[in-house]
N, C-alpha and C. Protein backbone atom coordinates (compact mmCIF):
# COMPACT_ATOMS: atom_id res chain seq x y z
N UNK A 1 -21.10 -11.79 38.51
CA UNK A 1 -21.34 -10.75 39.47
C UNK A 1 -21.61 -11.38 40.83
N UNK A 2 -21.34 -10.94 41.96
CA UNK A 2 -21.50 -11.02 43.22
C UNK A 2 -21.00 -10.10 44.25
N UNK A 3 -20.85 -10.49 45.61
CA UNK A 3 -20.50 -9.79 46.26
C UNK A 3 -18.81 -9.58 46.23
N UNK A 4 -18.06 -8.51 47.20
CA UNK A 4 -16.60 -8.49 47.31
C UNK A 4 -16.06 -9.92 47.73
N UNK A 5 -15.08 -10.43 47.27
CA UNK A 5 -14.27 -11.44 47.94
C UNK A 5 -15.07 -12.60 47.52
N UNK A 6 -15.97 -13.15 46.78
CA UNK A 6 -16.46 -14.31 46.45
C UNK A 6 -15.70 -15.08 45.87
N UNK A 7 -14.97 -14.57 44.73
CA UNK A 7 -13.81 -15.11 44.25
C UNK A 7 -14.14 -15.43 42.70
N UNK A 8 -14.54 -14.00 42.17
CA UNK A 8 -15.00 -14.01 40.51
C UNK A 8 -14.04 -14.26 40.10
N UNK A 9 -12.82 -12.98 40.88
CA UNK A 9 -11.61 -13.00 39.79
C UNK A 9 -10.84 -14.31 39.54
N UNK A 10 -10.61 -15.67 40.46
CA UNK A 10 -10.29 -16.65 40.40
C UNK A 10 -11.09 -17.58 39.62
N UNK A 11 -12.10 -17.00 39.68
CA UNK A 11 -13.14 -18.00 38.58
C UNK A 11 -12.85 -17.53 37.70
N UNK A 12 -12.72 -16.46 36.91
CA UNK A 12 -12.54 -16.46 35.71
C UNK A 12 -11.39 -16.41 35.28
N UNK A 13 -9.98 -16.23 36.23
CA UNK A 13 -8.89 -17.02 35.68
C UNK A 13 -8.67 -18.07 35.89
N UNK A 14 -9.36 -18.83 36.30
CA UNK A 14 -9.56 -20.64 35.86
C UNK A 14 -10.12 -20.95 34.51
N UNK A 15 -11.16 -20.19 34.13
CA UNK A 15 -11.87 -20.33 32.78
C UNK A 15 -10.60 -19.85 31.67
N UNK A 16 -10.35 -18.56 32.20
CA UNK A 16 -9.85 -18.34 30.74
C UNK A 16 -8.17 -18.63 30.45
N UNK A 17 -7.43 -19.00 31.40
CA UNK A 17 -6.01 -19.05 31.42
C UNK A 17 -5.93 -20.39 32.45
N UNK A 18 -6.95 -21.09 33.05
CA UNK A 18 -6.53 -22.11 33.65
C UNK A 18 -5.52 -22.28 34.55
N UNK A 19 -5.75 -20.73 35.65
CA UNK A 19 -4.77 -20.91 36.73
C UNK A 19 -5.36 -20.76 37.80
N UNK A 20 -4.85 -20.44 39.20
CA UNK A 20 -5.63 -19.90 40.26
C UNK A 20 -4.42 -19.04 41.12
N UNK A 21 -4.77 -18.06 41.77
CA UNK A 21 -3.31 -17.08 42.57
C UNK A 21 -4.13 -16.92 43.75
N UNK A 22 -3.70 -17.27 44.55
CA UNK A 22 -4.23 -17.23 46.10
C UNK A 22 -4.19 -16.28 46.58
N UNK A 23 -3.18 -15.27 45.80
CA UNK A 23 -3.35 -13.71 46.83
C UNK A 23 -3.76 -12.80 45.13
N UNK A 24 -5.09 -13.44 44.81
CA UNK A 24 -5.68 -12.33 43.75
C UNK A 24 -5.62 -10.91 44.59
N UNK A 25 -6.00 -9.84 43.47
CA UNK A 25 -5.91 -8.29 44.19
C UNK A 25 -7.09 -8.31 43.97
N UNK A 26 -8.09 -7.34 44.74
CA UNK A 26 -9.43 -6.69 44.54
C UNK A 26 -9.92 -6.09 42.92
N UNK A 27 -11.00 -6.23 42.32
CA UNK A 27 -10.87 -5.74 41.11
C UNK A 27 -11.64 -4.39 41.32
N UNK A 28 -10.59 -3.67 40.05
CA UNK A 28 -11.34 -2.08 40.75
C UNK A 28 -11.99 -1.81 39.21
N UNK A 29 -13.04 -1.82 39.18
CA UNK A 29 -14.22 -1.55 37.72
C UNK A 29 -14.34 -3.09 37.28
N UNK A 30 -13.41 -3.52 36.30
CA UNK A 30 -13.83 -4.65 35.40
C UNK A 30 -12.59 -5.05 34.77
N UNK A 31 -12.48 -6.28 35.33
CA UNK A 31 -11.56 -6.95 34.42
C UNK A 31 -11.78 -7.98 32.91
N UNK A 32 -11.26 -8.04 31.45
CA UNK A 32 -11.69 -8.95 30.99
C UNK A 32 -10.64 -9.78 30.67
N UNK A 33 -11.51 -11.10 29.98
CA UNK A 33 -10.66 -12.38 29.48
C UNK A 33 -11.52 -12.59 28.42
N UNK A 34 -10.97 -13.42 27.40
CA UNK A 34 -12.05 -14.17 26.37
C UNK A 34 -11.34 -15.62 26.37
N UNK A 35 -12.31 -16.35 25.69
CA UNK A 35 -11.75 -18.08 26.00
C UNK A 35 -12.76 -18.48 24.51
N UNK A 36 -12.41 -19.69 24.18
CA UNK A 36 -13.01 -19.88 22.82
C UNK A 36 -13.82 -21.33 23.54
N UNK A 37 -14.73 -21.51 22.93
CA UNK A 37 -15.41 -22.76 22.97
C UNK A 37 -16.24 -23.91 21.72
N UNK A 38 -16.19 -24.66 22.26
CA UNK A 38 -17.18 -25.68 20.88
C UNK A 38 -18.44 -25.87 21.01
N UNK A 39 -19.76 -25.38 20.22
CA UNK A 39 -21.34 -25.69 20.86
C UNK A 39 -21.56 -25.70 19.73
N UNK A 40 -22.51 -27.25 19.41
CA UNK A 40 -23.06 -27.73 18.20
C UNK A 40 -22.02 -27.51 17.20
N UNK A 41 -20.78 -27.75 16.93
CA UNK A 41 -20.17 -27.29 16.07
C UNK A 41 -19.66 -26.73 15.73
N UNK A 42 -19.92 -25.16 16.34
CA UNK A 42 -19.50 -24.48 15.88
C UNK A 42 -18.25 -23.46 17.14
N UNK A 43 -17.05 -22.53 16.63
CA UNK A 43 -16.46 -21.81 17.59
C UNK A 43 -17.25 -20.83 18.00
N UNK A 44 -17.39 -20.30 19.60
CA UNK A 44 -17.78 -19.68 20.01
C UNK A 44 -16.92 -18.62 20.62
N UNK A 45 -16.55 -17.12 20.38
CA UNK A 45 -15.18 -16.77 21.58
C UNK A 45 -16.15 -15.94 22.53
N UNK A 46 -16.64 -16.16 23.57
CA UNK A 46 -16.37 -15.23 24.51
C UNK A 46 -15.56 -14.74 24.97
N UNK A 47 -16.46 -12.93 25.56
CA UNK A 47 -15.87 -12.15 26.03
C UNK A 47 -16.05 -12.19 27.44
N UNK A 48 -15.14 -12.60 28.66
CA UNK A 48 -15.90 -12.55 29.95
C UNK A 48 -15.49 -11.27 31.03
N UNK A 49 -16.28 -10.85 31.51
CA UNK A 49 -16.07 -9.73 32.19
C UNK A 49 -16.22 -9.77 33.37
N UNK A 50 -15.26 -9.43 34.10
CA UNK A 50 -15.25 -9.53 35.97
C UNK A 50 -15.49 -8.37 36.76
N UNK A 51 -16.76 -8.22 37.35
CA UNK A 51 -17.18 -6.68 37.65
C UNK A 51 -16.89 -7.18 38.97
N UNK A 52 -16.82 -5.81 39.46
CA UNK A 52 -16.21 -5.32 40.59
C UNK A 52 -17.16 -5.34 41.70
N UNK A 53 -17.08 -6.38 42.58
CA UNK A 53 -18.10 -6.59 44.16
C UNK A 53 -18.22 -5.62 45.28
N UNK A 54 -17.23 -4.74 44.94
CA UNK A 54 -17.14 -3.97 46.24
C UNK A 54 -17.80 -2.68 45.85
N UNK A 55 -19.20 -1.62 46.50
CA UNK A 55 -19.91 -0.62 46.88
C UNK A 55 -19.41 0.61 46.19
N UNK A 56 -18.08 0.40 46.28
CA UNK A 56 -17.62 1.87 45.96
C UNK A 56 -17.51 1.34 44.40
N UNK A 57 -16.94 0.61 44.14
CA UNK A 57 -17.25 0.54 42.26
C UNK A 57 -18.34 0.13 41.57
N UNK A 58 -19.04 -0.07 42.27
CA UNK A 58 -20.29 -0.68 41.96
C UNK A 58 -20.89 -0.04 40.67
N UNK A 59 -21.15 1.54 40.55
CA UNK A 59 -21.48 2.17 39.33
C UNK A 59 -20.40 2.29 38.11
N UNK A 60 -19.19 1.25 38.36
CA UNK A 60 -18.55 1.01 36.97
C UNK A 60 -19.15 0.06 36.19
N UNK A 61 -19.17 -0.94 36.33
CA UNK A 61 -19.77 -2.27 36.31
C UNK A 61 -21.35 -2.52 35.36
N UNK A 62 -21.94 -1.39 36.08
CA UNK A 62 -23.50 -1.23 35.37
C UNK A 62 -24.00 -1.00 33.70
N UNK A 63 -22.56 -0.29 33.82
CA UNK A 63 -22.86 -0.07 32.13
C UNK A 63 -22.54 -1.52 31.00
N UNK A 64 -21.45 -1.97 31.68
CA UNK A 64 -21.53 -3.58 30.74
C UNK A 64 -22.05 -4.37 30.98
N UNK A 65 -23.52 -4.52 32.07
CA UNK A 65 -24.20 -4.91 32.24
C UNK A 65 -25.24 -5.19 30.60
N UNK A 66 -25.71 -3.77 30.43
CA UNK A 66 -26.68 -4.16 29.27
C UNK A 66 -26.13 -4.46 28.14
N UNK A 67 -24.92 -5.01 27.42
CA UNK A 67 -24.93 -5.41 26.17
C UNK A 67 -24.60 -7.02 26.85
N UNK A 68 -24.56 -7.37 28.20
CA UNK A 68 -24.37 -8.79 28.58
C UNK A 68 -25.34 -9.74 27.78
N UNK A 69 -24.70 -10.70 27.31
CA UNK A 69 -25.58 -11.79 27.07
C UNK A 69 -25.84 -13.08 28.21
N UNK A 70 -24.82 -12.71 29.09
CA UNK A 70 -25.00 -14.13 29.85
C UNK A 70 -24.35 -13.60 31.60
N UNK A 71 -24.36 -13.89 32.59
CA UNK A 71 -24.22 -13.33 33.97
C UNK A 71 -23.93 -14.81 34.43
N UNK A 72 -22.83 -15.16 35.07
CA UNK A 72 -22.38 -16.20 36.68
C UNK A 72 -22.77 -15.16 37.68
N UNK A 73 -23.83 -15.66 38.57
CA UNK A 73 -24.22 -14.95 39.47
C UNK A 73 -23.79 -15.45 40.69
N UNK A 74 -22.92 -15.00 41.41
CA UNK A 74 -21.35 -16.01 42.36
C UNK A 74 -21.92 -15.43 43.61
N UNK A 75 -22.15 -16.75 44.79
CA UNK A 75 -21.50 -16.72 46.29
C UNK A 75 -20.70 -17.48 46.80
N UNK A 76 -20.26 -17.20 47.99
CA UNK A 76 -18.98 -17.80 48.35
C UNK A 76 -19.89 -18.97 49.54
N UNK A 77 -19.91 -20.03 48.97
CA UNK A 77 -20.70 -21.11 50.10
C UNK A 77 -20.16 -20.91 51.27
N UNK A 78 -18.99 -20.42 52.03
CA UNK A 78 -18.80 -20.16 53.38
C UNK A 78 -19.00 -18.62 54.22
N UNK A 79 -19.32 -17.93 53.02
CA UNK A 79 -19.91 -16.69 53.19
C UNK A 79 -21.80 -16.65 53.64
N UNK A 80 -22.22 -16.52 54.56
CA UNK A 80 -23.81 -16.47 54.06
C UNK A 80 -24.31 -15.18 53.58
N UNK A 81 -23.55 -13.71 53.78
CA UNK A 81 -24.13 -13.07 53.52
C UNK A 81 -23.96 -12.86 51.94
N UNK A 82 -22.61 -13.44 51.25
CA UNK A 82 -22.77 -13.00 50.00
C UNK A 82 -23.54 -13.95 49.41
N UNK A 83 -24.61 -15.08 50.17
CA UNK A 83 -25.79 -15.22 49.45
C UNK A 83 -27.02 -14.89 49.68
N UNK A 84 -26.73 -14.44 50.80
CA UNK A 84 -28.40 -13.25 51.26
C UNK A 84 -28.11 -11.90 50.30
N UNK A 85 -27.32 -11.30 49.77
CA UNK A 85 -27.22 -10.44 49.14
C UNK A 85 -27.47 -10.63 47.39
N UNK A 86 -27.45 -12.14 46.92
CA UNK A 86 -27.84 -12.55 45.67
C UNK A 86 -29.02 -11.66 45.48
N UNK A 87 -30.45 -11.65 46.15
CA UNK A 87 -31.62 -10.77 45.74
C UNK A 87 -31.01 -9.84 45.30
N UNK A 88 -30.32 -8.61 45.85
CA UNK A 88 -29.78 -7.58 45.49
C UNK A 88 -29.08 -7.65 44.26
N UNK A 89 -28.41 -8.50 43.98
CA UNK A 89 -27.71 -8.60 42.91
C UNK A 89 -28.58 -9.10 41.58
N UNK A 90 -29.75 -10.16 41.41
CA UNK A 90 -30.62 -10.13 40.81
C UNK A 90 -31.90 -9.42 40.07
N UNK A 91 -32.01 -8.52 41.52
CA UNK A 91 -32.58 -6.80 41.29
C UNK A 91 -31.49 -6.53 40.05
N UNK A 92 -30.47 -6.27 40.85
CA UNK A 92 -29.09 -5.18 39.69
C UNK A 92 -29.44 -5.63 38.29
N UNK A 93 -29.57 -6.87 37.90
CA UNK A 93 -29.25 -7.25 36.99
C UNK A 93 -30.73 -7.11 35.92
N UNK A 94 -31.90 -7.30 36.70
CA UNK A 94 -33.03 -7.30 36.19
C UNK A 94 -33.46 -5.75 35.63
N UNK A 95 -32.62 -4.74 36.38
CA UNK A 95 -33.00 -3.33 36.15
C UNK A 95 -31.92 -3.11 34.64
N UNK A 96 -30.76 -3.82 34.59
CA UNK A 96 -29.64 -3.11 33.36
C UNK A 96 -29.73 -4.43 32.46
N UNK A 97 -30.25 -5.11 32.69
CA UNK A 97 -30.07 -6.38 31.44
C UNK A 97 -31.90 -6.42 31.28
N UNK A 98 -32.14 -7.10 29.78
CA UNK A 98 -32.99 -7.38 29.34
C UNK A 98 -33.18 -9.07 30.14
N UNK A 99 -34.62 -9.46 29.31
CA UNK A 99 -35.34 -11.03 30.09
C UNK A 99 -34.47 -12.00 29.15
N UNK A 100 -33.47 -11.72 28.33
CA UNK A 100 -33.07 -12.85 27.35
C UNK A 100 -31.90 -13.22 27.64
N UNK A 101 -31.47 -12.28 28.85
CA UNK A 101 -29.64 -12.69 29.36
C UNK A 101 -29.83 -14.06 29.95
N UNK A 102 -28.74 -14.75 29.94
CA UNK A 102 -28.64 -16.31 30.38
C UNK A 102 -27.95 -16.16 31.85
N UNK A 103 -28.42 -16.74 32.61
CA UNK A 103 -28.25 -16.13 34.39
C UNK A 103 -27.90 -17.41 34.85
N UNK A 104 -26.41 -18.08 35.69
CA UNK A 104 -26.15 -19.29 36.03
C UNK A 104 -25.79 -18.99 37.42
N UNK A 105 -26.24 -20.12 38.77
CA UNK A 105 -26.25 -19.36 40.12
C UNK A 105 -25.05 -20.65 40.42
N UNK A 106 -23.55 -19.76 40.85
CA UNK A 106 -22.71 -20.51 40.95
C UNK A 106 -22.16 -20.55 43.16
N UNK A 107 -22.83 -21.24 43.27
CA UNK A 107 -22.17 -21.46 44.73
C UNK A 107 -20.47 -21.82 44.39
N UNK A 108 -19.51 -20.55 44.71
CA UNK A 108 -18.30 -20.91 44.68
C UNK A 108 -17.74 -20.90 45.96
N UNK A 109 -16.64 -21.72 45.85
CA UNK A 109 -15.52 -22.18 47.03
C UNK A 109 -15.81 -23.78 47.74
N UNK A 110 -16.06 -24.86 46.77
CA UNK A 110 -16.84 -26.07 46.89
C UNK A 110 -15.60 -26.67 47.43
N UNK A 111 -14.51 -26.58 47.65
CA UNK A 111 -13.60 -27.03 48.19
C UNK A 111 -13.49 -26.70 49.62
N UNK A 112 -14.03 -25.73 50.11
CA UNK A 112 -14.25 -25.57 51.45
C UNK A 112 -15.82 -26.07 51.97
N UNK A 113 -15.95 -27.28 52.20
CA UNK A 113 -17.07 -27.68 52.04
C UNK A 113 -17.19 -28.22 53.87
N UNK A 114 -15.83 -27.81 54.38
CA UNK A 114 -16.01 -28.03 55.44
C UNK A 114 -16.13 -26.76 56.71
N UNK A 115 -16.10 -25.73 55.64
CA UNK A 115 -16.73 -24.26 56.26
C UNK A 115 -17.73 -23.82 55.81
N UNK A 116 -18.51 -24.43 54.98
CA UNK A 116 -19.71 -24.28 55.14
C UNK A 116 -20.87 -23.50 55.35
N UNK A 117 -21.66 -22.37 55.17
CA UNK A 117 -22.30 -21.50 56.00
C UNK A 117 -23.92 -21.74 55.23
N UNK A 118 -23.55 -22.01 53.56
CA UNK A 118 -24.90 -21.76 52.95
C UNK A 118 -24.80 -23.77 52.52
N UNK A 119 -26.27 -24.16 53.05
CA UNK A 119 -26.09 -26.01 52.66
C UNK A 119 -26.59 -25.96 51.20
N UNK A 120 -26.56 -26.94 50.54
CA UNK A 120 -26.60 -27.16 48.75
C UNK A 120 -28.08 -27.04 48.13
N UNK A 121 -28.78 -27.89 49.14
CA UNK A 121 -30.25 -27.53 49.29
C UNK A 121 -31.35 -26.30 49.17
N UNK A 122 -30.26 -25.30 50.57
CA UNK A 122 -31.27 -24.08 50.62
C UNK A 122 -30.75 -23.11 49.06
N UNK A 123 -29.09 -23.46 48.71
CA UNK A 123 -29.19 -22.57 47.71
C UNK A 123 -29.72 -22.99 46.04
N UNK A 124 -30.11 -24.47 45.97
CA UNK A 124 -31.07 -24.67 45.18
C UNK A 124 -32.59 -24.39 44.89
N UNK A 125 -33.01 -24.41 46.32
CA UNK A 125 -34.30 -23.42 46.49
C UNK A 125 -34.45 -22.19 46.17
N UNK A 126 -33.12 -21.78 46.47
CA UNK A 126 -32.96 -20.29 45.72
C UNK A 126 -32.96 -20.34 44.15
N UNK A 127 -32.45 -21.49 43.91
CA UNK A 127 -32.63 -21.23 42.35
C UNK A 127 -33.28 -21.56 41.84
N UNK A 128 -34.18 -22.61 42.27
CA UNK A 128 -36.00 -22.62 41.53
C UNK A 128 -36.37 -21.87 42.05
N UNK A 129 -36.83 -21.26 42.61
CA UNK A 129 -37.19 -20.34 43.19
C UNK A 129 -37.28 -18.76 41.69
N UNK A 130 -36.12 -18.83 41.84
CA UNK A 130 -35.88 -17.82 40.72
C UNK A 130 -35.41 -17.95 39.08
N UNK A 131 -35.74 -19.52 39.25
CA UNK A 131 -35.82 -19.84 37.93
C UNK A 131 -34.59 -20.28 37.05
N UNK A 132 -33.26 -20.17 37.86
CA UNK A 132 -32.14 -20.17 37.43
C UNK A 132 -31.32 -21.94 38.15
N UNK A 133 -30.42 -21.91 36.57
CA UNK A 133 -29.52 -23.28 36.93
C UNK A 133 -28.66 -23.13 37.69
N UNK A 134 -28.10 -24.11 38.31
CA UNK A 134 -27.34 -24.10 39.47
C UNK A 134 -26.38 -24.88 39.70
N UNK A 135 -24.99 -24.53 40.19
CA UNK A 135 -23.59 -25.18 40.11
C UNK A 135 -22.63 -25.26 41.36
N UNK A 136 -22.23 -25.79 41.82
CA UNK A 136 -21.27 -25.65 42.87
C UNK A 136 -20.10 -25.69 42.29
N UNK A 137 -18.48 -24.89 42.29
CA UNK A 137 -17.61 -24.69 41.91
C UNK A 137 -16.45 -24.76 42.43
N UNK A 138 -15.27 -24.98 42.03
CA UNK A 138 -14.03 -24.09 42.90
C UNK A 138 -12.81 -24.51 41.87
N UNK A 139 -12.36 -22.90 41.68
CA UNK A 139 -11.26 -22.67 40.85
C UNK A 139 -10.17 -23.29 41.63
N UNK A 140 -10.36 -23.60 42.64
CA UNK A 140 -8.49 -23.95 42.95
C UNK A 140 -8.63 -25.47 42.70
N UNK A 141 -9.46 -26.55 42.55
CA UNK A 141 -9.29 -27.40 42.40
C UNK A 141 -9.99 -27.99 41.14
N UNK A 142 -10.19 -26.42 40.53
CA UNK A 142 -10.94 -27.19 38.73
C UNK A 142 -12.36 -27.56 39.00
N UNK A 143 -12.95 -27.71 40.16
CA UNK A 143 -14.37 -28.39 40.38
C UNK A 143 -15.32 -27.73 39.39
N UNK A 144 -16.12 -28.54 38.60
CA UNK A 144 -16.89 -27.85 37.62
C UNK A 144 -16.58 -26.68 37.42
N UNK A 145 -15.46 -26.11 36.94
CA UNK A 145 -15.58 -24.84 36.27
C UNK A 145 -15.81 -24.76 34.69
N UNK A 146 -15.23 -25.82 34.40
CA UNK A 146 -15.34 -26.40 32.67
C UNK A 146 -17.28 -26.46 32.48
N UNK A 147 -17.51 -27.22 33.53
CA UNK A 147 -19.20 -27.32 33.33
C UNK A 147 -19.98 -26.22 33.25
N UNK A 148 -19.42 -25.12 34.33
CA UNK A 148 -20.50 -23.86 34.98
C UNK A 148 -20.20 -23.34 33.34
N UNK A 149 -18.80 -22.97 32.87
CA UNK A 149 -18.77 -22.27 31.68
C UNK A 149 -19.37 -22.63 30.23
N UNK A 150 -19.71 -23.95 30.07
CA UNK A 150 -19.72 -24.72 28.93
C UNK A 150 -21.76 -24.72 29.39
N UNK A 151 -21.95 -24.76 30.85
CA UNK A 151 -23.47 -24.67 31.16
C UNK A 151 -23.92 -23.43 30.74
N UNK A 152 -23.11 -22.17 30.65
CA UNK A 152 -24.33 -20.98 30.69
C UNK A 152 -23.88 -20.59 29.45
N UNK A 153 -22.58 -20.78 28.06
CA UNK A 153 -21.88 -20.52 27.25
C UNK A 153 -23.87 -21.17 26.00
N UNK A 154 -23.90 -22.63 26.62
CA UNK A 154 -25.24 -23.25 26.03
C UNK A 154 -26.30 -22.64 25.83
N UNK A 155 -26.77 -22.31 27.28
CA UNK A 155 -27.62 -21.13 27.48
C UNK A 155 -27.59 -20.27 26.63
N UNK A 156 -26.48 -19.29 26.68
CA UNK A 156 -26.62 -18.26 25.81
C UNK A 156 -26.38 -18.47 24.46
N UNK A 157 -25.96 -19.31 23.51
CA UNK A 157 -26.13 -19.77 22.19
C UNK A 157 -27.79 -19.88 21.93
N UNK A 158 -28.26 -20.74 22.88
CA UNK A 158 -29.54 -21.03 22.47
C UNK A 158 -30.49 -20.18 22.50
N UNK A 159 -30.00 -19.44 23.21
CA UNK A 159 -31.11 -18.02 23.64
C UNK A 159 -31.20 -16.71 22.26
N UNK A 160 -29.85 -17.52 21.92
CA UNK A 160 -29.10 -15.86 21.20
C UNK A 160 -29.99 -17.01 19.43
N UNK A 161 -29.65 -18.12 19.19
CA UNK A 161 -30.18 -18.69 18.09
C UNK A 161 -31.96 -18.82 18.37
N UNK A 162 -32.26 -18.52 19.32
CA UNK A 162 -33.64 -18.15 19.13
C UNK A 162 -34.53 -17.07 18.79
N UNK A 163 -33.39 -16.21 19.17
CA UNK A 163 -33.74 -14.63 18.78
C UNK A 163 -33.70 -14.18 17.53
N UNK A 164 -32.75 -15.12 17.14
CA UNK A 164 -32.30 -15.04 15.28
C UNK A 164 -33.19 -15.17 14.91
N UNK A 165 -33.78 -16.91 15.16
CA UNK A 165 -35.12 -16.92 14.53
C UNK A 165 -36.41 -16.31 14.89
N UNK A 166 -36.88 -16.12 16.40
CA UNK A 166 -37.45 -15.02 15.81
C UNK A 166 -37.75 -13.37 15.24
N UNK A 167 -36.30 -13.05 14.91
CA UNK A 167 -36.01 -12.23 14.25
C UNK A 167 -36.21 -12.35 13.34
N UNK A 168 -35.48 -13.10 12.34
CA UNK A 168 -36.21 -13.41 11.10
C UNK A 168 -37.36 -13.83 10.51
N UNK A 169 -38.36 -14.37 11.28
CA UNK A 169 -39.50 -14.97 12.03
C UNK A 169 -40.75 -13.62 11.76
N UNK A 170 -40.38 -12.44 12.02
CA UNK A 170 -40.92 -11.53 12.01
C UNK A 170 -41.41 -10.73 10.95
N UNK A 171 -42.08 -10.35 10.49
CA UNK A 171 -42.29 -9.93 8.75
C UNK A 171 -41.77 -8.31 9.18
N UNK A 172 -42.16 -7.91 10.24
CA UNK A 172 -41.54 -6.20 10.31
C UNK A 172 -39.97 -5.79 11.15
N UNK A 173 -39.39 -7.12 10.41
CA UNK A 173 -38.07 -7.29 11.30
C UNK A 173 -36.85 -7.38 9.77
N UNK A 174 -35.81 -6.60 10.70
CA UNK A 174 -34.76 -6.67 9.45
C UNK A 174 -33.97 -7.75 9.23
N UNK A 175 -33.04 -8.61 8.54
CA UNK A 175 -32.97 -9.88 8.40
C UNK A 175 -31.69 -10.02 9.48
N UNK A 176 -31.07 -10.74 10.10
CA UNK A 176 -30.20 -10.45 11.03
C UNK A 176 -28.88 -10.97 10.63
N UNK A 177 -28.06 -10.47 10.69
CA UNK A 177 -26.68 -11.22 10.02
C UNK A 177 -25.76 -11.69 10.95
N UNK A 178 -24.67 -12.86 11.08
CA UNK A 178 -24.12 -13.37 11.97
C UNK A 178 -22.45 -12.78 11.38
N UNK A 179 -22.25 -12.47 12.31
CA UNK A 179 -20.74 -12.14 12.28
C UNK A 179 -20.15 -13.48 12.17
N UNK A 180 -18.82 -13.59 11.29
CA UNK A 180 -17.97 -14.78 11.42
C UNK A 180 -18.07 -15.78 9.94
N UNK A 181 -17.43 -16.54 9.92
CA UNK A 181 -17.34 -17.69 9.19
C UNK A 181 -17.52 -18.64 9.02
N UNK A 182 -17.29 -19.77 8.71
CA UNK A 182 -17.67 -21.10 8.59
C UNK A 182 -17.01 -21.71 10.43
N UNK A 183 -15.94 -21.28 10.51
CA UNK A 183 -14.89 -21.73 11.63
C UNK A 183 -15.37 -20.72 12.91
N UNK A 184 -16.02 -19.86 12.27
CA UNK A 184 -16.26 -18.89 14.28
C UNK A 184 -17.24 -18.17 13.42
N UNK A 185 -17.90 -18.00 14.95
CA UNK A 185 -19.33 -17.49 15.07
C UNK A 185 -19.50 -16.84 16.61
N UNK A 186 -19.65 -15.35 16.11
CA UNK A 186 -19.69 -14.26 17.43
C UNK A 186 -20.72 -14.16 17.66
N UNK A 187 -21.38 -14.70 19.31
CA UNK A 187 -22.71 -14.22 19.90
C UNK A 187 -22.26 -12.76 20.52
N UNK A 188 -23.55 -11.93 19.93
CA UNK A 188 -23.62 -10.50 19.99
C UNK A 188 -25.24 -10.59 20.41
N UNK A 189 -25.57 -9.82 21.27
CA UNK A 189 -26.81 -9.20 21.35
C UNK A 189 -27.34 -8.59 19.98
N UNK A 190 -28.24 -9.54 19.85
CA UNK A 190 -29.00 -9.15 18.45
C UNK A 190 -30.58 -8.58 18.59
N UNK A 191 -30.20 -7.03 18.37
CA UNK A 191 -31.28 -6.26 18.99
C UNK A 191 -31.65 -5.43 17.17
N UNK A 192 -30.44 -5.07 16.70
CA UNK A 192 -30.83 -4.42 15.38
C UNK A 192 -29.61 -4.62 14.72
N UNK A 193 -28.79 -5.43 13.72
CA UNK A 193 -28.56 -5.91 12.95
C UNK A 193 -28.62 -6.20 11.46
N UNK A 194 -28.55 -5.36 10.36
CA UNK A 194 -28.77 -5.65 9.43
C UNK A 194 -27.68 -6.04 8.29
């Protein structure tokens, strides 16, 4: 999530199809992709979802907010306002997602490093600050995008295998079951499960 024009939709067709299109179109509600991954062993497939930055769609977006397990929270480093507008977007997220979503603060467009507007510093302050890990990116040249995805993909395994246990952990809790097989294993928000 971020503001219009940050450049989600290029981030996440770098993640999931490993391309980049210079004249992406505006996304109007939500676009998805899924991509498979390896953590501790095991397959992971995410589902990734590209909500829509711009005001007027803004109330599409909200509803796949709460079954999110995990949020790239995107500005465009030569943009400053789409990182003065992160608060806003952190609000959004704190009101439709629960405290267990995995939240990664991706300064994108690291290839324009010579337009510049937000320095690496102040937007790390932003992210201790608020508690969240932090990445500099750029889909057109591959720059950590493998990392940002494989960084918050971690996150949310670990978050989601902690909940298991203490789900099961719980004597007035129902036992929780994992979708999948020996070969794949679906992280689902595990809220009630039996």
């Amino acid at each position: 999530m971020g503001d219009y024009d940050v450049g989600k939709s290029n981030l996440l067709s770098r993640i999931s199809l490993n391309e980049f299109n210079i004249e992406s179109k505006t996304t109007i509600g939500v676009e998805f992709a899924t991509k498979k991954i390896q953590i501790e062993g095991r397959t992971i497939k995410a589902q990734i979802w590209d909500t829509a930055g711009q005001e007027r769609f803004r109330c599409i977006p909200t509803a796949y907010y709460k079954t999110s397990a995990g949020a790239f929270l995107v500005y465009d480093i030569t943009n400053r306002r789409s990182f003065e507008n992160l608060k806003l977007w952190l609000k959004e997220l704190s009101q439709y997602t629960d405290d267990q979503v995995a939240i990664l603060l991706v300064g994108y467009k690291s290839d324009l490093r010579h337009l510049r507007a937000v320095p690496t510093d102040e937007a790390k302050v932003f992210a201790d600050k608020n508690n969240l890990p932090f990445i500099e990116t750029s889909a057109l040249d591959s720059t950590n995008v493998e990392i940002a995805f494989h960084k918050i993909m971690t996150n949310i395994f670990k978050k989601q295998i902690n909940l298991i246990k203490k789900n099961t952990d719980d004597k007035n809790s129902r036992p929780v079951t994992l979708e999948g097989d020996e070969e794949q294993f679906a992280l689902k928000k595990f809220t009630c499960c039996y």
